[in-house]
Protein backbone atom coordinates (compact mmCIF):
# COMPACT_ATOMS: atom_id res chain seq x y z
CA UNK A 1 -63.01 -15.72 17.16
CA UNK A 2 -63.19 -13.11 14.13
CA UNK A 3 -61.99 -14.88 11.29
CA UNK A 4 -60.28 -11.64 9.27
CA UNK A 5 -58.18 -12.98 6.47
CA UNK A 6 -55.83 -9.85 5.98
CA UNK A 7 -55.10 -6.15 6.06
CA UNK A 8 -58.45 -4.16 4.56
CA UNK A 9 -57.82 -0.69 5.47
CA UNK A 10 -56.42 2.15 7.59
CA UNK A 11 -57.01 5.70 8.82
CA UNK A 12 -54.38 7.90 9.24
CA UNK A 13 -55.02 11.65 10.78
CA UNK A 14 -53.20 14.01 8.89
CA UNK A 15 -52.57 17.47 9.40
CA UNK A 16 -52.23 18.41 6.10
CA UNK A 17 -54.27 16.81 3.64
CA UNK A 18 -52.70 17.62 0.15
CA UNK A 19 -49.13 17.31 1.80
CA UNK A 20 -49.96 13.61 2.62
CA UNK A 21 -51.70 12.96 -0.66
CA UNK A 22 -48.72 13.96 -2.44
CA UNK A 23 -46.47 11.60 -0.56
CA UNK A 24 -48.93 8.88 -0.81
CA UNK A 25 -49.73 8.91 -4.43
CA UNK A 26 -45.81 10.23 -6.08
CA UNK A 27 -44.06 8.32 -3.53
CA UNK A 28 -45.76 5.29 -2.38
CA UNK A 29 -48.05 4.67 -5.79
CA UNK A 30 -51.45 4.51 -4.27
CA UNK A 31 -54.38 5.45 -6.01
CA UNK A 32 -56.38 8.07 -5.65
CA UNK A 33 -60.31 7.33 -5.44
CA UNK A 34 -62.17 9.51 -3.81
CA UNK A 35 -61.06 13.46 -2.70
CA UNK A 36 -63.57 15.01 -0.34
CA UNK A 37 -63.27 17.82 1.88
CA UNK A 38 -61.18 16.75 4.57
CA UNK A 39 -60.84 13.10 3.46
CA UNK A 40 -59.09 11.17 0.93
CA UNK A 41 -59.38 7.47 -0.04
CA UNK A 42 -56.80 5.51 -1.71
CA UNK A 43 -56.19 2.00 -3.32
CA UNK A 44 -53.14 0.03 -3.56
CA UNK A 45 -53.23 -3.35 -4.40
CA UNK A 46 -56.01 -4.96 -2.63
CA UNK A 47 -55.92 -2.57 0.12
CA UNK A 48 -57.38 0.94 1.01
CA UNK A 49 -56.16 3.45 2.77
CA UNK A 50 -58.40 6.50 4.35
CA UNK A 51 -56.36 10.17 4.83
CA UNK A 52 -58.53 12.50 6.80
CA UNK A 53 -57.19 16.08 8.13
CA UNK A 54 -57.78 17.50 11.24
CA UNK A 55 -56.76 20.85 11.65
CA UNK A 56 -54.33 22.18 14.57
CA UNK A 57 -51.23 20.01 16.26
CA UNK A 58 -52.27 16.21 17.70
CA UNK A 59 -50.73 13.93 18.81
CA UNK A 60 -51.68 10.08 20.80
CA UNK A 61 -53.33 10.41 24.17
CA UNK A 62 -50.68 9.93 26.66
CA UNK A 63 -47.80 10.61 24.78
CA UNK A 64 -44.49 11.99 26.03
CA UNK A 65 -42.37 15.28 24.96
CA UNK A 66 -40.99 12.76 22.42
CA UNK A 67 -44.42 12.28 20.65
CA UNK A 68 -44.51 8.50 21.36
CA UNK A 69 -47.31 7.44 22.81
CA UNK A 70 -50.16 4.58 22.28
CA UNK A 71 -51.61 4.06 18.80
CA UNK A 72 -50.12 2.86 15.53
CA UNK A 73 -46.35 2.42 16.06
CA UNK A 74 -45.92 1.39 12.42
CA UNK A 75 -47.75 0.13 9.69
CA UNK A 76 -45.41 -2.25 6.97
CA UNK A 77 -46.70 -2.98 3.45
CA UNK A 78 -45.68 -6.08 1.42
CA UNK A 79 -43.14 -5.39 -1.74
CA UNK A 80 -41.26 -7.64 -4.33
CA UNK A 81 -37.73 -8.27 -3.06
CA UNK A 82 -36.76 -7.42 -6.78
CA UNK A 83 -38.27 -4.20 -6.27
CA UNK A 84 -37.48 -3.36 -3.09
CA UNK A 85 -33.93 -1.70 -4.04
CA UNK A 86 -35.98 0.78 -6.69
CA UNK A 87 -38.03 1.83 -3.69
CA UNK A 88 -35.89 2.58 -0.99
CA UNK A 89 -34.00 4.62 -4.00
CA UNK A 90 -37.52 6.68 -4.35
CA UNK A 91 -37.41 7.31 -0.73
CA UNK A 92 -34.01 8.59 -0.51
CA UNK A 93 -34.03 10.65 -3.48
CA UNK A 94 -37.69 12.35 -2.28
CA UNK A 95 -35.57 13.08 1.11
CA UNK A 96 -38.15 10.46 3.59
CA UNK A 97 -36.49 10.27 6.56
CA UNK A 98 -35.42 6.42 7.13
CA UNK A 99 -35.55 5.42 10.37
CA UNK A 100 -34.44 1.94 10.19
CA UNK A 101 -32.59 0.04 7.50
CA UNK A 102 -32.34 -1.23 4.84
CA UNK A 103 -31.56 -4.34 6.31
CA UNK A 104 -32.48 -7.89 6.01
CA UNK A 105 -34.46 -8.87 9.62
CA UNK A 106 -37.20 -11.31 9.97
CA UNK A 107 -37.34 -13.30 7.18
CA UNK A 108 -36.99 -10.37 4.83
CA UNK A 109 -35.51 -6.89 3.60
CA UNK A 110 -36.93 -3.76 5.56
CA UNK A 111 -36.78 -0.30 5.25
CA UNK A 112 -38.45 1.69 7.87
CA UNK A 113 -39.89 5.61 7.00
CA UNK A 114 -41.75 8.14 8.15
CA UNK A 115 -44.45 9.93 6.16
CA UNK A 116 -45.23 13.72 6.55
CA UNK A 117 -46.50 13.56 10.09
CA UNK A 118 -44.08 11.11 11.67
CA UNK A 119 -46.30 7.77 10.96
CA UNK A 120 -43.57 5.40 11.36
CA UNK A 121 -44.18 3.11 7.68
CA UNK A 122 -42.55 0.04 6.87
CA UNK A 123 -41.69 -1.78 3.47
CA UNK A 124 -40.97 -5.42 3.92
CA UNK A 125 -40.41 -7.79 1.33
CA UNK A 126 -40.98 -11.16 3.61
CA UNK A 127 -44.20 -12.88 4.82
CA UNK A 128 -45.23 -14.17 8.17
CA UNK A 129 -44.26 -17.52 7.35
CA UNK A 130 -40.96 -16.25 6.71
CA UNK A 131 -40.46 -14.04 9.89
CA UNK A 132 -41.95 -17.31 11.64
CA UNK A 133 -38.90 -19.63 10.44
CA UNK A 134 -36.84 -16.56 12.59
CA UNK A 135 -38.41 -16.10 15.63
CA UNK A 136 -39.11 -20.03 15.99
């Protein structure tokens, strides 16, 4: 068994690097640490995230006309309930297209978002221990 204790990092494909680094630093907060080329790496919090552009259309191996397909169907980040009305407000005014919520589900508030190429994001102000007192 790998004994990982939490979320570290992820790498999103982006089609448009300075698009995504605008939504990820004025929307979302992050960080900005490192600007190369074709890659950008950003902190928030304790995690890291990794933006790197590849030119042209893409989209997940086997997906359908709708674009869903395998791969990352969303990726949630923890928030303070106490600021989790403030952000949803920053996503509506910056016109993010919210897919889901707000609502209160699993032990928490969620809102559910997309960023610039459709990566489904989520904001979600429970834990697992709390979505665990749900769905037991």
């Amino acid at each position: 068994m790998i004994r990982a204790n939490g979320f570290n990092h992820a790498t999103w494909r982006v089609s448009d690097l300075e698009r995504s680094l605008r939504f990820y630093t004025a929307i979302l907060g992050m960080k900005l640490v490192h600007r190369g080329r074709t890659d950008a790496y950003l902190e928030w919090g304790h995690a890291w995230i990794c933006l790197l552009e590849r030119s042209g259309a893409w989209r997940a191996e086997g997906a359908d006309d709708s674009g869903v397909g395998c791969g990352l169907d969303h990726l949630a980040f923890s928030i303070a309930e106490a600021d989790f009305p403030e952000a949803v407000h920053v996503l509506e005014q910056a016109g993010v297209s919210i897919v889901r919520g707000p609502l209160q589900r699993g032990g928490g508030w969620s809102v559910n978002f997309l960023d610039p190429d459709g990566i489904q994001l989520e904001l979600f102000t429970g834990t697992l221990e709390s979505r665990m007192k749900v769905w037991t």
